[in-house]
Protein backbone atom coordinates (compact mmCIF):
# COMPACT_ATOMS: atom_id res chain seq x y z
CA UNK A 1 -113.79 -74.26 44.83
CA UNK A 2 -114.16 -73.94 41.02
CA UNK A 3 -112.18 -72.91 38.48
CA UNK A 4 -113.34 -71.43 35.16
CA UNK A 5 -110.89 -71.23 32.06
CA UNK A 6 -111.60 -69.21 28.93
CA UNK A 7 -109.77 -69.77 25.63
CA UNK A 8 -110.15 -68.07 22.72
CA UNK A 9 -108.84 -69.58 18.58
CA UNK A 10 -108.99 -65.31 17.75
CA UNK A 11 -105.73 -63.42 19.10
CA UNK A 12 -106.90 -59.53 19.39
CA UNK A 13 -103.78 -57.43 17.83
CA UNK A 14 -105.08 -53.01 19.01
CA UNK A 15 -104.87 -51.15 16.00
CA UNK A 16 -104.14 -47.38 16.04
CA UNK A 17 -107.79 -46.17 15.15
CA UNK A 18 -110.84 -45.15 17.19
CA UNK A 19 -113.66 -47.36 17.39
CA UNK A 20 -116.93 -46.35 17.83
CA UNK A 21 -119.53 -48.24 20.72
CA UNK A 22 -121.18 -50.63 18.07
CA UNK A 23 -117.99 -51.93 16.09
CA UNK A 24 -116.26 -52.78 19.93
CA UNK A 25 -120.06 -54.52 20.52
CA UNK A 26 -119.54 -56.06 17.47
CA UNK A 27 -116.14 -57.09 17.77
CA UNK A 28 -116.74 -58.31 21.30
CA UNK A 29 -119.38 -60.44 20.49
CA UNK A 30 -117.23 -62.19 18.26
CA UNK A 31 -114.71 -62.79 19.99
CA UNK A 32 -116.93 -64.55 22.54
CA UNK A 33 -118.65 -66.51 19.61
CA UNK A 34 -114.69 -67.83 19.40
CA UNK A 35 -114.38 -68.61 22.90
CA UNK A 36 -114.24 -71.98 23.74
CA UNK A 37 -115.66 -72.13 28.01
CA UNK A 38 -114.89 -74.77 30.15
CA UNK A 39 -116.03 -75.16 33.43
CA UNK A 40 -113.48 -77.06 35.91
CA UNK A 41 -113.94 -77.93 39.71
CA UNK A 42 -111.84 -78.70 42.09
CA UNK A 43 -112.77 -81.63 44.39
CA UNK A 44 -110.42 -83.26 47.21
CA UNK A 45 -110.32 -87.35 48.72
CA UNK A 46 -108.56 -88.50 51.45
CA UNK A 47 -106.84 -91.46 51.72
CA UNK A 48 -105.23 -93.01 55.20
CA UNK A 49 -105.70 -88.70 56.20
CA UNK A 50 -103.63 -87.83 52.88
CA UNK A 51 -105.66 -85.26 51.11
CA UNK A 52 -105.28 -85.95 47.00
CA UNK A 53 -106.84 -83.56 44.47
CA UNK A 54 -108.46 -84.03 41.34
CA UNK A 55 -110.57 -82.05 38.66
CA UNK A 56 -114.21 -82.47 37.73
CA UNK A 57 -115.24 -81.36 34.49
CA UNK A 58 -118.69 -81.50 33.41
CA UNK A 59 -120.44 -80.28 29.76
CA UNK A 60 -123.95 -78.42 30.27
CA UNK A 61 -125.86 -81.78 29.95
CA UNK A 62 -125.88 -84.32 32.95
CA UNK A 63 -123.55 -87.80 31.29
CA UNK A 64 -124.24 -91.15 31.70
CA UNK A 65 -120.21 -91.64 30.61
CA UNK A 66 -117.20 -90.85 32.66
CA UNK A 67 -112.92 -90.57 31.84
CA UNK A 68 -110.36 -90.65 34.02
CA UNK A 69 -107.42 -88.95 32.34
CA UNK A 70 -104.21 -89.67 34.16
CA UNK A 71 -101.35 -87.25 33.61
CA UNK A 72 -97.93 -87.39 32.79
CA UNK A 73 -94.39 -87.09 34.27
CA UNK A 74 -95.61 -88.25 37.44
CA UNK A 75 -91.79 -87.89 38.55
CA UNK A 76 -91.92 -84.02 38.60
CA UNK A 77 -94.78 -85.08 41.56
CA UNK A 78 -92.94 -87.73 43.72
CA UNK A 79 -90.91 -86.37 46.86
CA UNK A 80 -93.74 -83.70 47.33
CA UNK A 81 -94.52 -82.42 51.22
CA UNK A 82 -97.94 -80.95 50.61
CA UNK A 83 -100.48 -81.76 48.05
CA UNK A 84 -101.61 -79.26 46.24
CA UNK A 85 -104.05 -77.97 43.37
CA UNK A 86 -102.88 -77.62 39.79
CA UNK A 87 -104.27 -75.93 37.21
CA UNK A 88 -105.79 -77.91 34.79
CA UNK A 89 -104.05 -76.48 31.35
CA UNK A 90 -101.04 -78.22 32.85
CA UNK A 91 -102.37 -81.65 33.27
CA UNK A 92 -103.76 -81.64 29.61
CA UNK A 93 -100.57 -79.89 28.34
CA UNK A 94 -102.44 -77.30 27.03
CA UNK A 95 -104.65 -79.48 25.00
CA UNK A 96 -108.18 -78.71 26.29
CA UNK A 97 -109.66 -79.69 23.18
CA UNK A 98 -109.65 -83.18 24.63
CA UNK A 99 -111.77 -82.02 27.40
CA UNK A 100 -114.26 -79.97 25.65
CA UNK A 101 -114.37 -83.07 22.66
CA UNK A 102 -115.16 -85.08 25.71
CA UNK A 103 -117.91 -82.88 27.64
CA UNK A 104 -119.76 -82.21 24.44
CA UNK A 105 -120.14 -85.33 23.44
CA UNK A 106 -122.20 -86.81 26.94
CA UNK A 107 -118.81 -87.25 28.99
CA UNK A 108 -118.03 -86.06 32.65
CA UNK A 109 -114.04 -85.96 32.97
CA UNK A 110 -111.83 -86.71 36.20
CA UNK A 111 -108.17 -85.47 36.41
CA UNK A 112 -106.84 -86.84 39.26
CA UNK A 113 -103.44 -85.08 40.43
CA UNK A 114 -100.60 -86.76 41.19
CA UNK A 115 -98.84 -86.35 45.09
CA UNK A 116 -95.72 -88.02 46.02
CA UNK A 117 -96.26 -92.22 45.94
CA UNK A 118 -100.05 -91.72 45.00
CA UNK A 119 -98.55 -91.61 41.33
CA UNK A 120 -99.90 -94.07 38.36
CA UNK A 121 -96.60 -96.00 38.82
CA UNK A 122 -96.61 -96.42 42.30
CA UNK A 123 -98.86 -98.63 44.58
CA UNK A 124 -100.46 -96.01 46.21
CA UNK A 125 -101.85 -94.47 42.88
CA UNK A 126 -103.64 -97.72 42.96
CA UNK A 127 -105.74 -96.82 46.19
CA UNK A 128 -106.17 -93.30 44.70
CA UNK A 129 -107.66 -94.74 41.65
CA UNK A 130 -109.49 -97.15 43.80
CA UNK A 131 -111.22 -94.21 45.66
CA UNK A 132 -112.09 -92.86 42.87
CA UNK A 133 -113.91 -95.47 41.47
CA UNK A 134 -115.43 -95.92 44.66
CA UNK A 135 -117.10 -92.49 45.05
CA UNK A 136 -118.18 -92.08 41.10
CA UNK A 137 -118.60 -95.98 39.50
CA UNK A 138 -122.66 -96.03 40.63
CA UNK A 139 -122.83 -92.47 39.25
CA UNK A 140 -122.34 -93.99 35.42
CA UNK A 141 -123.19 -96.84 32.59
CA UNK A 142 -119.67 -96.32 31.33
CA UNK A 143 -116.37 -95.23 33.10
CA UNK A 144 -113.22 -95.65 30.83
CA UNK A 145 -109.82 -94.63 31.82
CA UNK A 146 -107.27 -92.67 30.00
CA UNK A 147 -103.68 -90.96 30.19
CA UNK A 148 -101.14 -89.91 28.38
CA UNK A 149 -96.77 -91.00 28.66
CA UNK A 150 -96.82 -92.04 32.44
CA UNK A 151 -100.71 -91.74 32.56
CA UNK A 152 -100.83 -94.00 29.80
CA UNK A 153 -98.71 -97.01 31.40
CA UNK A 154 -100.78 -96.31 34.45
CA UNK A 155 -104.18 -96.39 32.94
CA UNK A 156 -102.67 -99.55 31.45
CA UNK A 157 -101.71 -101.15 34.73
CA UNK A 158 -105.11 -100.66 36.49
CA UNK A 159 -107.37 -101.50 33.55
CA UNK A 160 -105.37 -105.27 33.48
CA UNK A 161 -105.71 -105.37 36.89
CA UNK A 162 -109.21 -104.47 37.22
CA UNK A 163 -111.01 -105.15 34.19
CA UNK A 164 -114.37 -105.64 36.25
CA UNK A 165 -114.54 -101.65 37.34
CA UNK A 166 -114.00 -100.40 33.78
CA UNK A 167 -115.79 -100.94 30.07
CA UNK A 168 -112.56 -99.03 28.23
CA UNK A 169 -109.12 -97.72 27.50
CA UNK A 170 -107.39 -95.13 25.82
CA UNK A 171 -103.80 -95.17 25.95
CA UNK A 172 -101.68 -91.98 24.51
CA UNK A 173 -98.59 -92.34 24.27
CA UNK A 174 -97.96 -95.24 26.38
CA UNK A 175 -95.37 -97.94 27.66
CA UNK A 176 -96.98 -101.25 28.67
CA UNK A 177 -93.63 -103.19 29.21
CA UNK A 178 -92.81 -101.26 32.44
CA UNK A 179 -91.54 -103.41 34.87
CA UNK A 180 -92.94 -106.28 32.40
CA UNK A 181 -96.04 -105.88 33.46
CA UNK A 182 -97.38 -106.55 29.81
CA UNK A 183 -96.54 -109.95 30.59
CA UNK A 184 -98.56 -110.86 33.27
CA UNK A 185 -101.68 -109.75 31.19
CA UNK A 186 -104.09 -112.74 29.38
CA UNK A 187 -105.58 -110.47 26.72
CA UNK A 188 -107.85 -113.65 25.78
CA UNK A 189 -109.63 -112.59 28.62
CA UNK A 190 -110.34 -109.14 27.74
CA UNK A 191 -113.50 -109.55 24.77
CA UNK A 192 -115.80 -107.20 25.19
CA UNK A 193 -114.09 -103.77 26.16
CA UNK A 194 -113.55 -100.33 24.18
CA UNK A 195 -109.87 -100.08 23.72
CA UNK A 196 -107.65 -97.39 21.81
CA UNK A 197 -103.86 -97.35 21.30
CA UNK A 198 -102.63 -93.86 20.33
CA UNK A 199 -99.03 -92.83 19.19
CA UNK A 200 -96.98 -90.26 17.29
CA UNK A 201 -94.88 -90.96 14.44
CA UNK A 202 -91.63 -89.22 15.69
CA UNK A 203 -92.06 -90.07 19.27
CA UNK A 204 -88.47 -91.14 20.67
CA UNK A 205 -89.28 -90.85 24.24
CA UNK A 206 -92.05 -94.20 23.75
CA UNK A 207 -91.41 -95.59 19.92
CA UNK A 208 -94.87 -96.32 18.80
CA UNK A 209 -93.89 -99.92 18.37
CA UNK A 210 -94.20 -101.02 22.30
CA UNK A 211 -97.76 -100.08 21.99
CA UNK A 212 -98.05 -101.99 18.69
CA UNK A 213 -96.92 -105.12 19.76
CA UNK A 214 -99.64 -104.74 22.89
CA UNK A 215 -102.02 -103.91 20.50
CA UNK A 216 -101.93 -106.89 18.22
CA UNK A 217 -101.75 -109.09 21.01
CA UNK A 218 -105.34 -107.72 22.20
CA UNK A 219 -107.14 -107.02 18.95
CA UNK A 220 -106.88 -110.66 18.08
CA UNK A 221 -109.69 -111.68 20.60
CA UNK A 222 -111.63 -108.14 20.59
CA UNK A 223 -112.45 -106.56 17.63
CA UNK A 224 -113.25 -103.39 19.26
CA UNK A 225 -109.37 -102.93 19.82
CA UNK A 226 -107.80 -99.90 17.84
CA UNK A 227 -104.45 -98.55 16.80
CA UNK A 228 -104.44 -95.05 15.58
CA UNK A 229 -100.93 -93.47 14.41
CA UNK A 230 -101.00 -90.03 14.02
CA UNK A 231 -98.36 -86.92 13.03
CA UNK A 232 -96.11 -85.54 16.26
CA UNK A 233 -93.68 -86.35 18.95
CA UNK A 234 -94.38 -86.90 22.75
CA UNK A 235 -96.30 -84.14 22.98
CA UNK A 236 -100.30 -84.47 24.02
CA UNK A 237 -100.54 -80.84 22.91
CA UNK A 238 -100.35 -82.09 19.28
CA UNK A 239 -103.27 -84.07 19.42
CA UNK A 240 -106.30 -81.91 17.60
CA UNK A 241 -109.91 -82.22 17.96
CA UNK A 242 -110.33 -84.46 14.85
CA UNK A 243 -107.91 -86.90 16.68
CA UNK A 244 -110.39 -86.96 19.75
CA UNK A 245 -113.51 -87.29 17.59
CA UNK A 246 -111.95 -90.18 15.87
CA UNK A 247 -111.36 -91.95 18.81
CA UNK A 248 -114.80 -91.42 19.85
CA UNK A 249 -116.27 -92.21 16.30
CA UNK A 250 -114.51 -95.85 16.72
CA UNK A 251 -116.13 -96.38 20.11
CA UNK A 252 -119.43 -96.00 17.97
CA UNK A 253 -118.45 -98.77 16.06
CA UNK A 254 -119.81 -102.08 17.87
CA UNK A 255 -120.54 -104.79 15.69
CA UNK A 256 -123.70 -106.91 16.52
CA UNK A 257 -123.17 -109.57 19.50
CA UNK A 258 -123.13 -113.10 17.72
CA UNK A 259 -123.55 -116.20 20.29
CA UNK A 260 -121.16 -118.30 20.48
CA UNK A 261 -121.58 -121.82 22.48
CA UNK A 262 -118.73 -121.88 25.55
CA UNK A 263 -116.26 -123.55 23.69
CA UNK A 264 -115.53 -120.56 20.81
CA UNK A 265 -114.04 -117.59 20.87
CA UNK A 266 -114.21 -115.02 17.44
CA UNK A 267 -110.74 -113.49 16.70
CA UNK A 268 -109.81 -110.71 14.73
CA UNK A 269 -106.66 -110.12 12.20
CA UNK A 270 -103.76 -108.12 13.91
CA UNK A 271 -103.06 -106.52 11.33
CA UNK A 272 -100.35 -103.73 11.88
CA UNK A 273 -103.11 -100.62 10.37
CA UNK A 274 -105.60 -98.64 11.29
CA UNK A 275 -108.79 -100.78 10.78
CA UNK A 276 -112.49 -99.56 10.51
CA UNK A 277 -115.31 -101.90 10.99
CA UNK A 278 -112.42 -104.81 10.01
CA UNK A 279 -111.60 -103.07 6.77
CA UNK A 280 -107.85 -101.82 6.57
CA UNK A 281 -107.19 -98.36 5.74
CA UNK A 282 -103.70 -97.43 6.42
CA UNK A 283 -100.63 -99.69 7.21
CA UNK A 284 -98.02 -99.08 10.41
CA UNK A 285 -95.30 -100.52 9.61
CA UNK A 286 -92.93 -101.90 12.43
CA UNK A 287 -89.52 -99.99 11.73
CA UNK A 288 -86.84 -102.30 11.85
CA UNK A 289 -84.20 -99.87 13.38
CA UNK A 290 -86.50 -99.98 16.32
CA UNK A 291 -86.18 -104.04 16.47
CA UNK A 292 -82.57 -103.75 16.22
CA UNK A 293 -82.25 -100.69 19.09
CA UNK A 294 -84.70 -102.83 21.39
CA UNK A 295 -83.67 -106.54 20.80
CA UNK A 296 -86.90 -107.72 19.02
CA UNK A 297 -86.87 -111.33 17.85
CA UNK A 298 -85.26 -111.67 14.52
CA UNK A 299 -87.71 -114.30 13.49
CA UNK A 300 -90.87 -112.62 14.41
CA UNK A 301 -90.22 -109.13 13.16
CA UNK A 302 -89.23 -111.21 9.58
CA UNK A 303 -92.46 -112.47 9.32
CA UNK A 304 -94.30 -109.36 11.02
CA UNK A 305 -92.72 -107.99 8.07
CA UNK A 306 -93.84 -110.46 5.85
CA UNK A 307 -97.42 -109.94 6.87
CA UNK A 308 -96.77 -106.05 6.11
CA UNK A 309 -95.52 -106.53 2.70
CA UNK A 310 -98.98 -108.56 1.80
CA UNK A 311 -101.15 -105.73 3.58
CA UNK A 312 -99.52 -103.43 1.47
CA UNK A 313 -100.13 -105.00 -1.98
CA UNK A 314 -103.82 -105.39 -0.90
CA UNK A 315 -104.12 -101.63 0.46
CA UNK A 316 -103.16 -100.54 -3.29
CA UNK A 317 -106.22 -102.35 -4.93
CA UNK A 318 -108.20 -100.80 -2.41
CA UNK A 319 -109.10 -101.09 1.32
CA UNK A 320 -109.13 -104.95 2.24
CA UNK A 321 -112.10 -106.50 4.38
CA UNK A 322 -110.58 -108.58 6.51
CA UNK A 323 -113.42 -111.24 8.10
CA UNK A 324 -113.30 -112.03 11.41
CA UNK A 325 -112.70 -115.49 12.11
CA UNK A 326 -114.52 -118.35 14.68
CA UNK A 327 -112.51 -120.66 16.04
CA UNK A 328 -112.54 -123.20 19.44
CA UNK A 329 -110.89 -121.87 22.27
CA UNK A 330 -108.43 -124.89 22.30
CA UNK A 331 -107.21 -123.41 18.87
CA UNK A 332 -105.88 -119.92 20.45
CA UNK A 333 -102.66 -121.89 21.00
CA UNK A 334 -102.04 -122.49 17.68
CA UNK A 335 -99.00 -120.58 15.60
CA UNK A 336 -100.73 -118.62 12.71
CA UNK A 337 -104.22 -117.52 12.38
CA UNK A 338 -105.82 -117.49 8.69
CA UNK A 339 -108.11 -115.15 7.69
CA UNK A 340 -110.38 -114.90 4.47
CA UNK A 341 -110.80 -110.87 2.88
CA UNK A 342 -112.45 -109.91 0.13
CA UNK A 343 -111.37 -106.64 -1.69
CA UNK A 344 -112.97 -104.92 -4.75
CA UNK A 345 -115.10 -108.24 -5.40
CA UNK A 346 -112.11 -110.62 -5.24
CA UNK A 347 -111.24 -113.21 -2.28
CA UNK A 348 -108.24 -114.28 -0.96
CA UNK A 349 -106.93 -115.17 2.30
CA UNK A 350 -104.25 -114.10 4.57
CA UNK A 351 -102.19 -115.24 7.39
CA UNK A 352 -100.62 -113.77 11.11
CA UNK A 353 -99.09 -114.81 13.35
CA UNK A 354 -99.84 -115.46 16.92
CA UNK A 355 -99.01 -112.69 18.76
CA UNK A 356 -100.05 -114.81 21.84
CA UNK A 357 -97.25 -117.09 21.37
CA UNK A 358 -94.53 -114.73 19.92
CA UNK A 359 -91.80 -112.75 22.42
CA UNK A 360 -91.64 -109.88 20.70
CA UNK A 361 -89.07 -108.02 23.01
């Protein structure tokens, strides 16, 4: 079963005048030229005889990439008696920019459907996720997995859990300290993977901040670790297509493999910003009425703060290049990390924290 959704930018107001054949051609044609068309099928799995339903979305070119895009508010799906269908506006909030961005840019999309336990937060969403990567992982060279509020701390869950299935992340949204799980993660492990960290500025349902702190933990040992803070509240419908390209711009963005003998590691600044090919362009800073609502550490949020204040003076002389920095593996347990940057032909250095060593919450 397939379903097929039009949408359309142009909103056609009838005017009280005759039109002759040609001008309605006309117009039609337009209006078609304005028409987004997106193609979504319906496919079912079964698991221990439970039958779970997800969407397949596919552009007009065969992909060599796959997402899985997890959903949100996974409670309004828990307690269910039947599985069933849902349309796919609803599990994209509307936003189905993010799956066109996706399909036309050599992506197939998944959008699995939530069903009583086989939620992102429950251990049976684990075995649906598992099938899923079972029917579709020898289908692709990359499979990366994505959600948004609930989805997010899902997709967040089984990535950490099984890094070896999946080459990225992309969390919206998202709230890695459920249940602590954050804490059982080794994000010195984790070197080599795409991985974005998306929030909204007004977002009081999940304060951008308990994905920052996740994010500067990972970013220090893989540069291709991103934080992008954009306008909005807890809404996925805000997102535009300019968001989604960026994200998929940054993915672009891999720096050439160095070797390193077994012993080093390179790290990266975790710098509270968005950062482009280790230049800084905009600074996040970490709101202290959030620290003080949450229970952050007094000590680290003074010198997170600290660290900001530097960032800032340096982002006003222009956009700081912040080198990456080699180290021995041994010396990931030390308490501050120095880097050099050089900005509008002048050097310097600056220092963070570990973010390995700090409990931030």
């Amino acid at each position: 079963m397939a379903d097929i959704w039009i949408f359309s930018s142009t909103q056609l107001v009838p005017k009280p005048i005759k039109l002759n054949m040609v001008r309605v051609i006309l117009g039609l044609l337009f209006c078609l030229g304005c028409c987004l068309v997106h193609a979504g099928e319906i496919r079912k799995i079964e698991i221990n005889q439970t039958p779970l339903y997800y969407h397949f979305c596919q552009g007009s070119k065969p992909a060599s990439k796959l997402i899985i895009f997890l959903h949100g508010a996974v409670a309004a799906y828990q307690g269910q008696t039947e599985s069933t269908p849902k349309e796919i506006i609803n599990l994209v909030e509307s936003n189905i920019d993010f799956i066109n961005t996706l399909t036309e840019n050599g992506y197939d999309v998944i959008l699995p459907i939530a069903y009583n336990d086989y939620n992102w937060l429950a251990p049976k969403g684990e075995l649906y996720l598992d099938s899923l990567m079972n029917q579709y992982q020898h289908n692709y060279t990359t499979i990366h997995l994505a959600g948004f509020s609930d989805g997010a701390t899902g997709a967040y869950k089984y990535f950490y859990t099984h890094p070896d299935r999946l080459q990225g992340l992309w969390l919206f949204n998202g709230f890695p300290q459920h249940q602590n799980f954050n804490k059982k993660v080794d994000p010195t492990t984790f070197t080599d993977y795409d991985i974005l960290y998306v929030s909204q500025k007004n977002d009081k349902i999940i304060p951008y901040e308990f994905l920052l702190t996740e994010y500067r933990r990972q970013k220090i040992t893989n540069g291709q670790t991103y934080f992008i803070l954009l306008e909005g509240k807890h809404e996925f419908t805000t997102y535009t297509r300019s968001d989604f390209e960026t994200c998929l711009d940054l993915l672009e963005n891999h720096a050439d493999e160095q070797v390193l003998s077994s012993d080093s590691i390179w790290i990266y600044p975790p710098a509270d910003g968005f950062m482009v090919d280790n230049a800084l362009v905009e600074i996040y800073s970490f709101r202290t009425s959030i620290a003080r609502n949450f229970g952050m550490d007094k000590n680290v949020l003074a010198t997170n703060l600290s660290e900001t204040q530097k960032l800032e003076v340096l982002l006003k002389q222009g956009s700081p290049l912040i080198m990456p920095l080699k180290i021995n593996r041994k010396d990931l347990s030390q308490d501050t990390f120095t880097f050099s940057y050089v900005i509008q032909g002048n050097s310097g250095t600056i220092q963070f924290q570990n973010y390995f060593l700090k409990q931030t919450w």
